[in-house]
Protein backbone atom coordinates (compact mmCIF):
# COMPACT_ATOMS: atom_id res chain seq x y z
CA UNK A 1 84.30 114.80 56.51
CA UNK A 2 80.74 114.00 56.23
CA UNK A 3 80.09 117.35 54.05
CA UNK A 4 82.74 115.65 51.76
CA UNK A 5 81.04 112.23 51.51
CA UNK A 6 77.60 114.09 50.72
CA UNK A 7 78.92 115.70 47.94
CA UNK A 8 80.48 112.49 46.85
CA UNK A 9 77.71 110.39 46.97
CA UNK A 10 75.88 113.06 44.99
CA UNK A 11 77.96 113.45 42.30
CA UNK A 12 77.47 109.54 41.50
CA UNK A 13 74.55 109.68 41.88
CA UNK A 14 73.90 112.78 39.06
CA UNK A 15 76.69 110.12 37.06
CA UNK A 16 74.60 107.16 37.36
CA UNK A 17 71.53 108.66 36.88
CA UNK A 18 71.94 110.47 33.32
CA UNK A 19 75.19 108.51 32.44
CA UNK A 20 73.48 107.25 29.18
CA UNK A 21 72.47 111.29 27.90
CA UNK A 22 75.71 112.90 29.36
CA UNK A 23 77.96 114.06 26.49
CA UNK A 24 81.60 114.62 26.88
CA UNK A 25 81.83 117.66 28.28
CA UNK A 26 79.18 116.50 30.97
CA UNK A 27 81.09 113.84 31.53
CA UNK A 28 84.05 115.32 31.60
CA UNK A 29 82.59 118.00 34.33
CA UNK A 30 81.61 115.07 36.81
CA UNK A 31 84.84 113.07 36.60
CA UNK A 32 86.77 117.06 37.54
CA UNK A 33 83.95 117.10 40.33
CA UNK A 34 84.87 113.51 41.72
CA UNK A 35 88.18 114.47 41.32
CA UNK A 36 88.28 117.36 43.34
CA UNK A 37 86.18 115.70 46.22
CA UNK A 38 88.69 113.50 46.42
CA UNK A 39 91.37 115.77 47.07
CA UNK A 40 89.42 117.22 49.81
CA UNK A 41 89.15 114.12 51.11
CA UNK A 42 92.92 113.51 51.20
CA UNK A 43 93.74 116.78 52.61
CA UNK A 44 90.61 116.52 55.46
CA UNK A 45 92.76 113.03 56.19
CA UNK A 46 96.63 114.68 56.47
CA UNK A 47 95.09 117.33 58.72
CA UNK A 48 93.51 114.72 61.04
CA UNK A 49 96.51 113.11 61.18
CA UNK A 50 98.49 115.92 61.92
CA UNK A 51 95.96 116.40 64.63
CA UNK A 52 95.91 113.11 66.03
CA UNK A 53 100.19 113.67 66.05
CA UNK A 54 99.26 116.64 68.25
CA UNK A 55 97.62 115.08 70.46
CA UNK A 56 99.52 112.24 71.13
CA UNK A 57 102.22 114.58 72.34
CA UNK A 58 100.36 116.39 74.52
CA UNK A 59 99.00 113.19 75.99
CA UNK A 60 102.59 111.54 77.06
CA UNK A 61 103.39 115.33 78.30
CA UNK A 62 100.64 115.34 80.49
CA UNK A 63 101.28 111.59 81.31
CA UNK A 64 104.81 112.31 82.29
CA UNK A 65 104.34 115.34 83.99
CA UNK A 66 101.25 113.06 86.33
CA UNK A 67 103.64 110.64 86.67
CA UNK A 68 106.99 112.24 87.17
CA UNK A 69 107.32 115.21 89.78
CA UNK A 70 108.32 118.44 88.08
CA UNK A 71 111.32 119.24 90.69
CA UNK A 72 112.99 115.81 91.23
CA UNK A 73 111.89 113.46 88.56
CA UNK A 74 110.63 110.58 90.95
CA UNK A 75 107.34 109.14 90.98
CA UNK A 76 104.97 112.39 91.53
CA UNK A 77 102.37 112.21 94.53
CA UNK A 78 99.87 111.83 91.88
CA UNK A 79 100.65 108.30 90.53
CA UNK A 80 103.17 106.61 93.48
CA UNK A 81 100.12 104.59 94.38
CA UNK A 82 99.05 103.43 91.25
CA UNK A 83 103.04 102.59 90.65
CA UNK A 84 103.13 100.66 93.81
CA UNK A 85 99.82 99.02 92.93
CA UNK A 86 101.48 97.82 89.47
CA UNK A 87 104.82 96.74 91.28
CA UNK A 88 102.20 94.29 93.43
CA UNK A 89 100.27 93.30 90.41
CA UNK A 90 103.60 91.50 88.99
CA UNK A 91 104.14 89.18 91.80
CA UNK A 92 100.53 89.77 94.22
CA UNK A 93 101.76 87.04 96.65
CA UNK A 94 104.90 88.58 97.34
CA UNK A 95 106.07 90.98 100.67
CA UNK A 96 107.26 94.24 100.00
CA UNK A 97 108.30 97.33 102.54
CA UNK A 98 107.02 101.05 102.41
CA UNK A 99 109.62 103.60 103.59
CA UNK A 100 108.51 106.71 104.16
CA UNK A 101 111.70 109.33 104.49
CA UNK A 102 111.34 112.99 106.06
CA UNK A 103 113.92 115.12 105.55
CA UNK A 104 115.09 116.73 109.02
CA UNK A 105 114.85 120.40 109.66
CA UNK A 106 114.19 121.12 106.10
CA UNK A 107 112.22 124.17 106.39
CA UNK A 108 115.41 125.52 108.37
CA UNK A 109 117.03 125.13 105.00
CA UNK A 110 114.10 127.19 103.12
CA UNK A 111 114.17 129.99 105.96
CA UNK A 112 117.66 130.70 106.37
CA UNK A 113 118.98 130.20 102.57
CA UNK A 114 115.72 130.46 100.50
CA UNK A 115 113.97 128.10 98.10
CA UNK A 116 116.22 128.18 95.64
CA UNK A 117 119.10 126.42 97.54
CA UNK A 118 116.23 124.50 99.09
CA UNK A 119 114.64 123.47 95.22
CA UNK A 120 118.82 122.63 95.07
CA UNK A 121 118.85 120.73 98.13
CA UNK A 122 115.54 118.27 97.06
CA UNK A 123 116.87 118.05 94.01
CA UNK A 124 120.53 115.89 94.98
CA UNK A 125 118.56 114.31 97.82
CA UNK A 126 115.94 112.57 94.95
CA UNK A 127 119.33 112.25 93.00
CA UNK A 128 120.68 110.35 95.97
CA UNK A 129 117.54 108.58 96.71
CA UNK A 130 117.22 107.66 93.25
CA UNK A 131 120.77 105.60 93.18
CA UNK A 132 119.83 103.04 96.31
CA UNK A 133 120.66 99.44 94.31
CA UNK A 134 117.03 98.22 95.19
CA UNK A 135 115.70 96.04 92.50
CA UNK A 136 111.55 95.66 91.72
CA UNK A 137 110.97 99.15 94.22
CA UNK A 138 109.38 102.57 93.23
CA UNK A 139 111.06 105.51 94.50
CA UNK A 140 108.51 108.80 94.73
CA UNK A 141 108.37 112.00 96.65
CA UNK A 142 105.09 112.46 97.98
CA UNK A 143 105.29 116.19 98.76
CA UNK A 144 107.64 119.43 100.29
CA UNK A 145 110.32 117.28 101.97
CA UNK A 146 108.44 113.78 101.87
CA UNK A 147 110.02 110.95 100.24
CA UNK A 148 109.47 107.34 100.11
CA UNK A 149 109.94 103.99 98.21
CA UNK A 150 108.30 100.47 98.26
CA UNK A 151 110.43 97.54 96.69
CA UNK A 152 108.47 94.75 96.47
CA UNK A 153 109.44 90.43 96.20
CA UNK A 154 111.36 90.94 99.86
CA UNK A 155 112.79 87.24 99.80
CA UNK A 156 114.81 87.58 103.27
CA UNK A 157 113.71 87.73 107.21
CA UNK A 158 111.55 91.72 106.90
CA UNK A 159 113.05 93.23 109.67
CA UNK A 160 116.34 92.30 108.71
CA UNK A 161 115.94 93.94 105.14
CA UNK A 162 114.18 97.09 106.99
CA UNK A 163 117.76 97.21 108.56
CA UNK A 164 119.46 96.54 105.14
CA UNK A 165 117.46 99.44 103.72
CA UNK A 166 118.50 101.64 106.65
CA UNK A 167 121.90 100.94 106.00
CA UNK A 168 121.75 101.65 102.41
CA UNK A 169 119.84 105.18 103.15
CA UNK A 170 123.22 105.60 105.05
CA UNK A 171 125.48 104.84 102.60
CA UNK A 172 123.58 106.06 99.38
CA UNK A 173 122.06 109.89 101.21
CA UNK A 174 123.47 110.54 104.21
CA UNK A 175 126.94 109.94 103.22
CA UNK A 176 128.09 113.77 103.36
CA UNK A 177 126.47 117.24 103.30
CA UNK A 178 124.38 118.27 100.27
CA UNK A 179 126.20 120.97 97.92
CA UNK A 180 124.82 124.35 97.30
CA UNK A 181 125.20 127.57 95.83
CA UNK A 182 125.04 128.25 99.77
CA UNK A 183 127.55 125.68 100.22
CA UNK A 184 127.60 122.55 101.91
CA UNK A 185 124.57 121.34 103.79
CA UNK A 186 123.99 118.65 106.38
CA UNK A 187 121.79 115.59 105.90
CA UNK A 188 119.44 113.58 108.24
CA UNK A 189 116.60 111.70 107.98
CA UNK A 190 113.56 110.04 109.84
CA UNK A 191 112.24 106.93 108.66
CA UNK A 192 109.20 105.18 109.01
CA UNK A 193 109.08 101.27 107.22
CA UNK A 194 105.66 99.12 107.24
CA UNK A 195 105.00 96.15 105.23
CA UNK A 196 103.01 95.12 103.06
CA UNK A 197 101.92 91.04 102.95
CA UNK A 198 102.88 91.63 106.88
CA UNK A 199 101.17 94.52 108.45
CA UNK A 200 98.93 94.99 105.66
CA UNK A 201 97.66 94.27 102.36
CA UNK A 202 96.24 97.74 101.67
CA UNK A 203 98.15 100.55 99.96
CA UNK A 204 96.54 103.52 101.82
CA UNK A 205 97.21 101.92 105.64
CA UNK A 206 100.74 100.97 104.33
CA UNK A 207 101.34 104.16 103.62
CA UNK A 208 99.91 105.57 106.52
CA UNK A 209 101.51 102.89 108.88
CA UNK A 210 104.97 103.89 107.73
CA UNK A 211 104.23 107.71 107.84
CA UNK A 212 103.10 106.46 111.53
CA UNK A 213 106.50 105.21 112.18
CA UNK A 214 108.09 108.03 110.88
CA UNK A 215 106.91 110.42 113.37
CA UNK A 216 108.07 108.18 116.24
CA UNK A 217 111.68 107.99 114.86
CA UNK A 218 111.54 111.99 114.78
CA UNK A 219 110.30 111.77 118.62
CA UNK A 220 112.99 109.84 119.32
CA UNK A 221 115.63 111.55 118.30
CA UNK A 222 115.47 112.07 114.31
CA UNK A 223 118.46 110.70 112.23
CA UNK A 224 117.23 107.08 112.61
CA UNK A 225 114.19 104.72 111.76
CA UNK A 226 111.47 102.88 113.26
CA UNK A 227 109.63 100.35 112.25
CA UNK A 228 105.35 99.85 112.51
CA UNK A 229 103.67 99.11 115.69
CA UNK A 230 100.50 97.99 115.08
CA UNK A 231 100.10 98.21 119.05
CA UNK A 232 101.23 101.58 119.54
CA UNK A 233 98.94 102.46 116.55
CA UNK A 234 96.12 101.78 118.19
CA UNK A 235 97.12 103.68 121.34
CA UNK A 236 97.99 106.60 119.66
CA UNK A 237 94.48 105.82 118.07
CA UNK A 238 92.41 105.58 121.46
CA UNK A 239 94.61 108.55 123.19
CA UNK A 240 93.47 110.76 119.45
CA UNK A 241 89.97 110.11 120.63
CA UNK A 242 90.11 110.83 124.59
């Protein structure tokens, strides 16, 4: 582009410079010159554009692929927390609740069927996950057979929507066994819930906290939830360091 606006510039300036001894030939010459620069100049802009078209697409495929995982098409492990920290930014003095789901036995599913019934299995699960009625949340998997959500604006008593949520986890996944080409599956759960506004106002220890509480609903028994202790926390916290 800048070759073409060299060339330009110096074919006015040949034209302005001997415009009163050019004949009509010379002038002639110029004006062809001028004219062909400036259908460079047109084509140099179509191809940018064409470019710039390119691009574009590969920037919202790369966008969607960082922001929706590949498998399920939630929320991808490699935006959820800048999702949850624009859910926030809407209403900042708001509570919200972090559930972090772990699908039970899963690797059982991978070992004795293979991953392709297991890819089939994560898939209806995120379908299933995907149709809880929760209004303002964000609905992710964070990785293998991690899942979670955050829903944001809670306007009831927490605990009593962490039990809300629970039941809709039991009516919305763990309704009936998955279907496979292996055939029908079981489903079950552990669940960890934190909140944020309430046990915290920072994303990474509300995700932790819930992933916390998670683990303590699989020690007791899987298939159920439990909800942050910041007590036990720091227990588990001074026993990790003994």
């Amino acid at each position: 582009m800048k070759s073409l606006l060299r060339d330009l510039i110096s074919v006015f300036n040949v034209s302005s410079g001997e415009i009163h001894t050019l004949d009509k030939e010379m002038v002639q010459m110029n004006f062809e010159q001028i004219h062909m620069l400036n259908n460079r100049l047109v084509n140099t802009e179509r191809a940018l554009q064409r470019e710039r078209a390119k691009l574009q697409v590969l920037n919202k495929e790369l966008n969607n692929r960082l922001v929706k995982d590949a498998l399920t098409g939630l929320v991808s492990r490699y935006q959820y927390r800048a999702e949850i920290e624009h859910t926030i930014a809407i209403a900042p003095g708001e509570r919200g609740i972090f559930v972090f789901i772990d699908i039970d036995d899963f690797k059982r599913v991978n070992d004795t069927y293979g991953h392709h019934v297991g890819d089939q299995y994560l898939i209806e699960f995120a379908a299933r996950l995907q149709n809880i009625p929760i209004e303002n949340s964000v609905k992710m998997r964070i990785s293998g057979d991690e899942f979670g959500f955050f829903t944001h604006r809670i306007r009831s008593d927490v605990k009593v929507e962490m039990f809300r949520i629970w039941e809709l986890i039991g009516e919305h996944i763990l309704f009936g066994p998955i279907n496979t080409d292996a055939g029908e599956i079981p489903i079950s759960v552990s669940a960890g819930m934190s909140s944020y506004g309430g046990d915290t106002t920072d994303i990474y220890d509300l995700i932790e906290y819930a992933d916390f509480a998670m683990y303590r609903a699989k020690r007791s028994g899987k298939n159920r939830y439990a909800v942050f202790d910041a007590s036990e926390y720091e227990k588990a916290k001074v026993d990790t360091r003994i």
